[in-house]
PDB file of N, CA and C in Angstrom:
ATOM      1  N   UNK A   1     -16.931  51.282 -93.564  1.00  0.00           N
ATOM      2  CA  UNK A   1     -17.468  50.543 -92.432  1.00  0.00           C
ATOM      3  C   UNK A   1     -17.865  49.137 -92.878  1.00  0.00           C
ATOM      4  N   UNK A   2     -17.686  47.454 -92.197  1.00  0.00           N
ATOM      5  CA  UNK A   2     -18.032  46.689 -92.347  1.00  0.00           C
ATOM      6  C   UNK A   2     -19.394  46.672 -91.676  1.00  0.00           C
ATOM      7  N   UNK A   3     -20.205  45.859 -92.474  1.00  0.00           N
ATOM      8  CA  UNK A   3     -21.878  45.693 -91.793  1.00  0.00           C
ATOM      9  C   UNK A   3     -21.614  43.993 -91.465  1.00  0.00           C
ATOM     10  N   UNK A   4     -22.523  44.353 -89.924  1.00  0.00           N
ATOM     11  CA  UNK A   4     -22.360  42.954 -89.795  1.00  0.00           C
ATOM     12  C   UNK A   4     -23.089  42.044 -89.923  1.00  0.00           C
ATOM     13  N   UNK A   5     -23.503  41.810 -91.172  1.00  0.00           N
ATOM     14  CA  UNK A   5     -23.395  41.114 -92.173  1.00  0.00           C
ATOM     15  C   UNK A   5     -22.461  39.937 -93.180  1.00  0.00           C
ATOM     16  N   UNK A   6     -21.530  41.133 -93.009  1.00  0.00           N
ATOM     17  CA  UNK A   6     -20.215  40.339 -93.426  1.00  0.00           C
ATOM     18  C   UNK A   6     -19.340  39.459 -92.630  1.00  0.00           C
ATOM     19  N   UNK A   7     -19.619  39.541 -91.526  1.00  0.00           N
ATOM     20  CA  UNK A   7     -19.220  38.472 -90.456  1.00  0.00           C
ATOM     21  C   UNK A   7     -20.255  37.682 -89.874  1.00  0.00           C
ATOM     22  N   UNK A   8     -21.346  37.303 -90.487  1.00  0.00           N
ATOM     23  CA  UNK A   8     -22.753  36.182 -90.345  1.00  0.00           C
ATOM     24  C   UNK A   8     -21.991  34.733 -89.724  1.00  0.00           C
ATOM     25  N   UNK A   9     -22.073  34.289 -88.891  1.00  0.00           N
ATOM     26  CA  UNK A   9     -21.538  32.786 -89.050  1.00  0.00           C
ATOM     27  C   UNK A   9     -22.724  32.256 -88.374  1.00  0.00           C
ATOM     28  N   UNK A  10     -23.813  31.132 -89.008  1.00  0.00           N
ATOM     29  CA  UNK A  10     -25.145  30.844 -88.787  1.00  0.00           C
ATOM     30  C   UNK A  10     -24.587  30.431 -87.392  1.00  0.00           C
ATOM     31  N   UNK A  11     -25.706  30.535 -86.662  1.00  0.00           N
ATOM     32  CA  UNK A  11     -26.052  29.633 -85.181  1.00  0.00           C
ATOM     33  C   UNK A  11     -25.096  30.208 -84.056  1.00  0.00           C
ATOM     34  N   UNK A  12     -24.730  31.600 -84.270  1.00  0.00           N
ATOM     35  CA  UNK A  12     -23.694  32.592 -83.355  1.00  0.00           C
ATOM     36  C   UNK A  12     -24.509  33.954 -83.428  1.00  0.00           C
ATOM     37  N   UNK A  13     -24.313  34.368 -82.059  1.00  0.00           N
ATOM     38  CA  UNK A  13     -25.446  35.610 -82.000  1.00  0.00           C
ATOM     39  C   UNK A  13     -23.620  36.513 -82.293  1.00  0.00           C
ATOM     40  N   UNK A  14     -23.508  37.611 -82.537  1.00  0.00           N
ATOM     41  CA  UNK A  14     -22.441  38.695 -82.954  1.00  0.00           C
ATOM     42  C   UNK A  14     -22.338  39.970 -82.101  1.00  0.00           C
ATOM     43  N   UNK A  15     -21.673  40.180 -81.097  1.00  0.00           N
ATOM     44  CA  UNK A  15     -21.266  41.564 -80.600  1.00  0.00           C
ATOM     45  C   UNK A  15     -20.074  42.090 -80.921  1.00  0.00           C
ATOM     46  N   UNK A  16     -20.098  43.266 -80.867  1.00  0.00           N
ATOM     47  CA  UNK A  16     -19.134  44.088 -81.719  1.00  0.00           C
ATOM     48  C   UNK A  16     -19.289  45.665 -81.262  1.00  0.00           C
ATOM     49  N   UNK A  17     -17.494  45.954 -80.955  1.00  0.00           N
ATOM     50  CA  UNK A  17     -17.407  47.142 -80.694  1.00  0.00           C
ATOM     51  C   UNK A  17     -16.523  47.642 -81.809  1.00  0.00           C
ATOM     52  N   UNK A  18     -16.791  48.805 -82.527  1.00  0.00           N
ATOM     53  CA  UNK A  18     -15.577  49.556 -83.467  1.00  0.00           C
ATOM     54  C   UNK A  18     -15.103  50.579 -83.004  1.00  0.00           C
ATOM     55  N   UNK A  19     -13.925  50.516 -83.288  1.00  0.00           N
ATOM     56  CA  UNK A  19     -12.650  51.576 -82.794  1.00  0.00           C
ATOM     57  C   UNK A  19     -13.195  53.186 -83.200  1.00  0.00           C
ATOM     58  N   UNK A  20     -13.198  53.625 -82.208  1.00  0.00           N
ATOM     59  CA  UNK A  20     -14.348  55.493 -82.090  1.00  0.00           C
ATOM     60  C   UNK A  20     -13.443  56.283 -82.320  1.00  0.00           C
ATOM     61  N   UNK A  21     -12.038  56.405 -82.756  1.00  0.00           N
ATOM     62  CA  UNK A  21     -11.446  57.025 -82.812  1.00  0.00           C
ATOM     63  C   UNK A  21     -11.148  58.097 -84.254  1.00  0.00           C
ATOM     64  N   UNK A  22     -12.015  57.316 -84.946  1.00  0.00           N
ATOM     65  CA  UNK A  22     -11.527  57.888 -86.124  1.00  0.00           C
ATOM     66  C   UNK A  22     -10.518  57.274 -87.288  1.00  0.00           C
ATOM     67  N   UNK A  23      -9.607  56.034 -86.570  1.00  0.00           N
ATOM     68  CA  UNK A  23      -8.598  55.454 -86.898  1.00  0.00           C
ATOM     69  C   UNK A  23      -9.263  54.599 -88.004  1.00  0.00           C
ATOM     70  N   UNK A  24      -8.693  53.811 -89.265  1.00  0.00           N
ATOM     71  CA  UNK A  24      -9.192  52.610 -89.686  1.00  0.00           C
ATOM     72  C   UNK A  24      -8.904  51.452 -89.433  1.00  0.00           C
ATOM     73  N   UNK A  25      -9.867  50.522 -88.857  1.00  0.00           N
ATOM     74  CA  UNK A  25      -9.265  49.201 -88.373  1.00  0.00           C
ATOM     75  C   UNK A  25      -9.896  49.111 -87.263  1.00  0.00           C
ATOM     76  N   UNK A  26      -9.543  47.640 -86.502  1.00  0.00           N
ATOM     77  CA  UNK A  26      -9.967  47.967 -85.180  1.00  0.00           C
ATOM     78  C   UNK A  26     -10.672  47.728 -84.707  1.00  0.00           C
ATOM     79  N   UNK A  27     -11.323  47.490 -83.601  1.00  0.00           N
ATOM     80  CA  UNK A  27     -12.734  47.169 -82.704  1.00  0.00           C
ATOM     81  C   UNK A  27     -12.211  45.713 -82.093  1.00  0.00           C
ATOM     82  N   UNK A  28     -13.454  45.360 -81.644  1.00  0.00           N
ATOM     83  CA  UNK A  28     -13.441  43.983 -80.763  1.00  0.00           C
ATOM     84  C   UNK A  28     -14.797  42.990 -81.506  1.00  0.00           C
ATOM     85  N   UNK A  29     -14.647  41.969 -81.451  1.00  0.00           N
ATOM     86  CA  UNK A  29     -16.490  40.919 -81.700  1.00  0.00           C
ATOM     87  C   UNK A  29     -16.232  39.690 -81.029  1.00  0.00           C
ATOM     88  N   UNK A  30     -17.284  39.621 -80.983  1.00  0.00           N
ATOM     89  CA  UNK A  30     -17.332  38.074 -79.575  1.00  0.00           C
ATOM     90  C   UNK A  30     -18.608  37.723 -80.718  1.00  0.00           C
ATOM     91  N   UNK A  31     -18.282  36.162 -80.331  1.00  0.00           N
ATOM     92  CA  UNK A  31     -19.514  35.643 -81.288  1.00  0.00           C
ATOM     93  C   UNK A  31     -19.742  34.311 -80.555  1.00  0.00           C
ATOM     94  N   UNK A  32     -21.168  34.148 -79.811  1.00  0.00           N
ATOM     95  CA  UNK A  32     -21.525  33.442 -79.003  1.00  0.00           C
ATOM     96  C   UNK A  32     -22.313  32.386 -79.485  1.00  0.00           C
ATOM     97  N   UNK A  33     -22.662  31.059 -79.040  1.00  0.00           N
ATOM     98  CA  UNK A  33     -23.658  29.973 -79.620  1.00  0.00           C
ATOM     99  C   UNK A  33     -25.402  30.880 -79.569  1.00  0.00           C
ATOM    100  N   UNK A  34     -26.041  30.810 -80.520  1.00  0.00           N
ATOM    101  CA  UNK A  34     -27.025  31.493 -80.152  1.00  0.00           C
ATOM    102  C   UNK A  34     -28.325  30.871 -79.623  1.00  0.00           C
ATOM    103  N   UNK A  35     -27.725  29.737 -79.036  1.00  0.00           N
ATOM    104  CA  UNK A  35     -28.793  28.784 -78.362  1.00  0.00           C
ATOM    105  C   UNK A  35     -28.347  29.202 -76.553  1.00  0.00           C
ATOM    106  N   UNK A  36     -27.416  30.070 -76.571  1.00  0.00           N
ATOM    107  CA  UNK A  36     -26.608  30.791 -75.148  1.00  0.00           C
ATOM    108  C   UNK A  36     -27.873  31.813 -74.746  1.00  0.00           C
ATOM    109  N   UNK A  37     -28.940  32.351 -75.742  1.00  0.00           N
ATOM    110  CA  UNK A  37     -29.798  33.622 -75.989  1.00  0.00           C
ATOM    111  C   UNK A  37     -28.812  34.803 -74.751  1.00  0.00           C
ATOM    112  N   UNK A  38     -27.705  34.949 -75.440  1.00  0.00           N
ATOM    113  CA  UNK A  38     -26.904  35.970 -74.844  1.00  0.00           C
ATOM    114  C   UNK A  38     -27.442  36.970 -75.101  1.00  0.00           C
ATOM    115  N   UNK A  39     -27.126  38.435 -73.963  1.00  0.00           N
ATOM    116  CA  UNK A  39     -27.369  39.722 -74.493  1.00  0.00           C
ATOM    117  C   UNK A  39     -26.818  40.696 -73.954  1.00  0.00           C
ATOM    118  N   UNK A  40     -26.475  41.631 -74.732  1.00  0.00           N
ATOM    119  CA  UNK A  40     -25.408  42.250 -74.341  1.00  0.00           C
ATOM    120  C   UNK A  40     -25.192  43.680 -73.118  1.00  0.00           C
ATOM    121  N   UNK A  41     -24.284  43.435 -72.259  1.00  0.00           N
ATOM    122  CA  UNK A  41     -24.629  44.704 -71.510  1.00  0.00           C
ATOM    123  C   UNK A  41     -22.984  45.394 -71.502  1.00  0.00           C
ATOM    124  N   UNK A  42     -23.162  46.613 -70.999  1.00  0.00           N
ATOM    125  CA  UNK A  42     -22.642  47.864 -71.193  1.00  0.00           C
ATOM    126  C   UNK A  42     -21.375  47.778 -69.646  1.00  0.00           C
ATOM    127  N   UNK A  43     -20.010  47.265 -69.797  1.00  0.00           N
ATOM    128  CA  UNK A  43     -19.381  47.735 -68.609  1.00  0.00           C
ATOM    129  C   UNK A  43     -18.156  48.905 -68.636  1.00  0.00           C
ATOM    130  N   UNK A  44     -18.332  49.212 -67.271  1.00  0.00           N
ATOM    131  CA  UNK A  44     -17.440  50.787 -67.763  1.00  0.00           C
ATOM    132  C   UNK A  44     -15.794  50.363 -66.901  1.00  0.00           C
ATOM    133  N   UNK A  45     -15.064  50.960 -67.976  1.00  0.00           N
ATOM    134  CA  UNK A  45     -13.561  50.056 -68.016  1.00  0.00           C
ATOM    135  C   UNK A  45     -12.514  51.148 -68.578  1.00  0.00           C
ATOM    136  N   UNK A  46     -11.153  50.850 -67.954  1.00  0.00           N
ATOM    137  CA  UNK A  46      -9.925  51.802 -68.965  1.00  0.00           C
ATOM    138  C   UNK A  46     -10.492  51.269 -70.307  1.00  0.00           C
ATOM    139  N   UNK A  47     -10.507  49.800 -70.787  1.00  0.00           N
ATOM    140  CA  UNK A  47     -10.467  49.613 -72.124  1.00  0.00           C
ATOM    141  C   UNK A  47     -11.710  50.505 -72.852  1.00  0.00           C
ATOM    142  N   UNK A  48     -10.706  51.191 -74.086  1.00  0.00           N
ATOM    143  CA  UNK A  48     -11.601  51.966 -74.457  1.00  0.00           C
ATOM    144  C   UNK A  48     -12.650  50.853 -75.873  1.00  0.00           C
ATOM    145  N   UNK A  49     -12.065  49.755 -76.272  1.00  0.00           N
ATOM    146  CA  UNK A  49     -12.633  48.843 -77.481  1.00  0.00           C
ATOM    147  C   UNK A  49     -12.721  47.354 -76.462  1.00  0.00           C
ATOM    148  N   UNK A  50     -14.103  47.004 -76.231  1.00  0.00           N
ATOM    149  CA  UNK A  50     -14.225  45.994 -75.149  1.00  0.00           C
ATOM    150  C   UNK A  50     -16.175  46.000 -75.278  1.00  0.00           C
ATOM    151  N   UNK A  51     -16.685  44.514 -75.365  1.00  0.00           N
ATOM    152  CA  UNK A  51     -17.738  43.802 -75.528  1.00  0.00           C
ATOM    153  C   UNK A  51     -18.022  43.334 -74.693  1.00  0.00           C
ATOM    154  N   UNK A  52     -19.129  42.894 -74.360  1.00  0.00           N
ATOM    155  CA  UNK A  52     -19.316  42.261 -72.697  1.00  0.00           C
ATOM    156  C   UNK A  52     -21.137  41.814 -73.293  1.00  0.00           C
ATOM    157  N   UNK A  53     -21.275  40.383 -73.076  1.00  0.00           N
ATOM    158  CA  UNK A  53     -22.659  40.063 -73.018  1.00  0.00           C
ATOM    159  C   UNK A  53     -22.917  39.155 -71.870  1.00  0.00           C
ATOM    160  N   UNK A  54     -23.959  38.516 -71.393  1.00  0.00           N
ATOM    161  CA  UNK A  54     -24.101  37.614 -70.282  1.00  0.00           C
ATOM    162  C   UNK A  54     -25.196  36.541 -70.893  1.00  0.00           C
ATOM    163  N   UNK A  55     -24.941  35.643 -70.146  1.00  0.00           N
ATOM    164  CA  UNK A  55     -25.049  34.517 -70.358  1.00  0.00           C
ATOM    165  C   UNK A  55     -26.426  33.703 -68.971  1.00  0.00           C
ATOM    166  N   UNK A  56     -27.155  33.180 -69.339  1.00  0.00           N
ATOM    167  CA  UNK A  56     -27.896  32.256 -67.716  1.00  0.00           C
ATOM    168  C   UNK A  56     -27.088  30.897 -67.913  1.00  0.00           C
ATOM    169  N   UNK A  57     -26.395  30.445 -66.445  1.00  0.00           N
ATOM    170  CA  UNK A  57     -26.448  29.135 -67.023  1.00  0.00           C
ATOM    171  C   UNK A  57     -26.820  28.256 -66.253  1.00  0.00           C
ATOM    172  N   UNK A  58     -26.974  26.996 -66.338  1.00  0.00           N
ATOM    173  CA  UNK A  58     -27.997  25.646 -65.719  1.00  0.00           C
ATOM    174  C   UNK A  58     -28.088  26.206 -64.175  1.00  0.00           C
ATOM    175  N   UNK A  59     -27.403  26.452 -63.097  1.00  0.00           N
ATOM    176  CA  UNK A  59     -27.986  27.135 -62.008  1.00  0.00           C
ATOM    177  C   UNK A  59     -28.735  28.020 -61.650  1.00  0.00           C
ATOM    178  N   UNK A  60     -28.961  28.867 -63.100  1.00  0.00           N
ATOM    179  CA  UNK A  60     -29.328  30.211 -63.023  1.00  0.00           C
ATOM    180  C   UNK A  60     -28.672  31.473 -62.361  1.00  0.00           C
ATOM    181  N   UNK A  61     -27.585  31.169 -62.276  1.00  0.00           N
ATOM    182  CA  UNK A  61     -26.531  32.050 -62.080  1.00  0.00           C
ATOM    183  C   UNK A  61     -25.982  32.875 -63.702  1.00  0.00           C
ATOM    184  N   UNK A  62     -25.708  33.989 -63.581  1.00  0.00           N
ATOM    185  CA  UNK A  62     -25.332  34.429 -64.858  1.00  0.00           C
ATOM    186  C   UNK A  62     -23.792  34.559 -65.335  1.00  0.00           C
ATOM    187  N   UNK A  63     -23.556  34.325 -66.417  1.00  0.00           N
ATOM    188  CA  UNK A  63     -22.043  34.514 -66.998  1.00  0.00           C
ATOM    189  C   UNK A  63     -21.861  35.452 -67.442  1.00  0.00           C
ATOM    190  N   UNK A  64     -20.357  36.156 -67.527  1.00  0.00           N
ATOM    191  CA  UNK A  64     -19.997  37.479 -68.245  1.00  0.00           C
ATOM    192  C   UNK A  64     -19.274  36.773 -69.161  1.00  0.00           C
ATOM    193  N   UNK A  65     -19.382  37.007 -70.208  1.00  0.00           N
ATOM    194  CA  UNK A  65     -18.641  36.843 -71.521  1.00  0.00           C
ATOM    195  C   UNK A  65     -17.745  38.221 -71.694  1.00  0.00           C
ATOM    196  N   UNK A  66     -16.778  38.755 -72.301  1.00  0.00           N
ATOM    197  CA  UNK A  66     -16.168  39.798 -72.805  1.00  0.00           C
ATOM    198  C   UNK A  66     -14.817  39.636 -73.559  1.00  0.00           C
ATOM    199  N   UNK A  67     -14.777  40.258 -74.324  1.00  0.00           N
ATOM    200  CA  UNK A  67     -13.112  40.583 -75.347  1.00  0.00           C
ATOM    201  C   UNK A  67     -12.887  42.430 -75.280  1.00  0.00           C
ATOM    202  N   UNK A  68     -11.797  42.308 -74.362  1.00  0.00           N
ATOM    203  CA  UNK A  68     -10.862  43.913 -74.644  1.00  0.00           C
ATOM    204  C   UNK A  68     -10.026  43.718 -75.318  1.00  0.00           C
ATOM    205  N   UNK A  69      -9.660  44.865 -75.604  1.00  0.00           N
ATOM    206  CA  UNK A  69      -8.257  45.448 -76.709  1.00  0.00           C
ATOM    207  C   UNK A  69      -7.438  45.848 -75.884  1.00  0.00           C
ATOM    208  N   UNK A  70      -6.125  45.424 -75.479  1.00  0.00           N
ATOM    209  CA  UNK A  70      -5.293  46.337 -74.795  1.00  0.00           C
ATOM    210  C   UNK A  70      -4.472  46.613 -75.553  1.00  0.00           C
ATOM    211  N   UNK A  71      -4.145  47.742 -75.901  1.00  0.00           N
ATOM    212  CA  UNK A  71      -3.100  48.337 -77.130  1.00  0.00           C
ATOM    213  C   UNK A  71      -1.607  47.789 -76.433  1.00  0.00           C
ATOM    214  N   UNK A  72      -0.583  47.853 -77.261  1.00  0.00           N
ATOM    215  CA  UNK A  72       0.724  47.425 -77.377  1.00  0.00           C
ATOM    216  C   UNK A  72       1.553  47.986 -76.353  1.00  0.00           C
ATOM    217  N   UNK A  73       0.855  49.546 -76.692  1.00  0.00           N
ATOM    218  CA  UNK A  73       1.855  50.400 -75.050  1.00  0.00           C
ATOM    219  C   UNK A  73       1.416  51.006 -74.633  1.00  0.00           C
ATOM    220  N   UNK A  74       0.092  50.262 -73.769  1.00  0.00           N
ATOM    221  CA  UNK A  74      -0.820  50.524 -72.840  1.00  0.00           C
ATOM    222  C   UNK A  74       0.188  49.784 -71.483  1.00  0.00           C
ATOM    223  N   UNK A  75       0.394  50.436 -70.747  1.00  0.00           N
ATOM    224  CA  UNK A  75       0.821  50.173 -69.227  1.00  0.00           C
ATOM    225  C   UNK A  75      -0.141  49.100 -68.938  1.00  0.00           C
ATOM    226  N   UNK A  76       0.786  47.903 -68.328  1.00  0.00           N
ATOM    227  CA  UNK A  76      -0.024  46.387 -68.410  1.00  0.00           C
ATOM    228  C   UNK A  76      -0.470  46.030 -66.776  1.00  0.00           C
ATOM    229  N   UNK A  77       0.211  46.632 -65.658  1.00  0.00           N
ATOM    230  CA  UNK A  77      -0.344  47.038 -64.855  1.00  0.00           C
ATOM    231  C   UNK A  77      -1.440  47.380 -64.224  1.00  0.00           C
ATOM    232  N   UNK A  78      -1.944  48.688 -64.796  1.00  0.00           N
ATOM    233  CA  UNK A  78      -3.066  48.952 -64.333  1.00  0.00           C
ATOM    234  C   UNK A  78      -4.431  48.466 -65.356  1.00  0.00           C
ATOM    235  N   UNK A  79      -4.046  47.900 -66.398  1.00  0.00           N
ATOM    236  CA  UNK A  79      -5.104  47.138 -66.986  1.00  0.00           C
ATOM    237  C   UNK A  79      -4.853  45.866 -66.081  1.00  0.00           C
ATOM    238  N   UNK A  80      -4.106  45.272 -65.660  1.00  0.00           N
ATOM    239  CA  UNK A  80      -3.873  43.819 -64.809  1.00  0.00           C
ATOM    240  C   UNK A  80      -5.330  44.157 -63.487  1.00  0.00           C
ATOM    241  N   UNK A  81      -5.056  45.490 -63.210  1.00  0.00           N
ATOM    242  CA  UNK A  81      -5.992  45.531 -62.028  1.00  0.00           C
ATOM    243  C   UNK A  81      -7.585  45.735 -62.669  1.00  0.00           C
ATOM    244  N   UNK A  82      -7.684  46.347 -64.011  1.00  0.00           N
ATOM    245  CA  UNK A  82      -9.057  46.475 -64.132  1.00  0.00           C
ATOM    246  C   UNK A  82      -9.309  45.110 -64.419  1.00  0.00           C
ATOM    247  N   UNK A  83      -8.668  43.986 -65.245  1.00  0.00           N
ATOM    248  CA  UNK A  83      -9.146  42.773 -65.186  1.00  0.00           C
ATOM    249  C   UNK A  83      -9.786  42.092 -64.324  1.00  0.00           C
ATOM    250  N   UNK A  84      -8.693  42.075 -63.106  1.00  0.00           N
ATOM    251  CA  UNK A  84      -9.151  41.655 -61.899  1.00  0.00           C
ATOM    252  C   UNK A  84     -10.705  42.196 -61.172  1.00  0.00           C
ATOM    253  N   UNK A  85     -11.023  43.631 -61.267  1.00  0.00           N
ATOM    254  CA  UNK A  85     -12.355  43.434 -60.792  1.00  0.00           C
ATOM    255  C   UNK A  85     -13.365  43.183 -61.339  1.00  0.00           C
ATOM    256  N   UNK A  86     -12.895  42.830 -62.656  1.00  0.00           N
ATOM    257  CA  UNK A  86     -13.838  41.627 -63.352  1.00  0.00           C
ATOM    258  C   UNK A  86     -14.486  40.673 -63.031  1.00  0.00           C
ATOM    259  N   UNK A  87     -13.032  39.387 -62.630  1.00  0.00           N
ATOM    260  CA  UNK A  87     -13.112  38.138 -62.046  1.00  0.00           C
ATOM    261  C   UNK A  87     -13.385  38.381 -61.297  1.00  0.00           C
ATOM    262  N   UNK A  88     -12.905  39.167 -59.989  1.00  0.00           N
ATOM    263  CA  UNK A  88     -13.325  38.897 -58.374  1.00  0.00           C
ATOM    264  C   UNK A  88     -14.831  38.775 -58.224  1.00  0.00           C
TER     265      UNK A  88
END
């Protein structure tokens, strides 16, 4: 297992999902300005390796930040539609 630690880059807060499968390798990390005071929340998705934190910004409206994994021969389709109720 990497500790994250080993991916420190000063003045970036670090989220990180690792691959649950058992497999070696793998996961997702988003690494945000940490003057963003991002934090991270939990969305439920096909992608099974996927990060998601939010953001306030100058309106006070909030941002979604996120990085999924869509595997190679994952049907691109119906991940096209979970994207979308992302954005909408």
């Amino acid at each position: 297992m990497i500790l994250n630690s080993e991916f420190n880059v000063p003045g970036f807060s670090l989220f990180r999902v690792d691959r649950s499968n058992g497999h070696r390798g793998g996961g997702v990390l988003l690494f945000v300005n940490s003057g963003m005071n991002a934090v991270e929340v939990k969305m439920t998705s096909t992608f099974f390796q996927q990060v998601w934190c939010k953001v306030k910004i100058m309106n006070g409206d909030e941002l979604y930040i996120g990085v999924c994994y869509r595997s190679p021969n994952t049907v691109l389709f119906r991940q096209q539609r979970t994207i979308g109720y992302y954005v909408t």
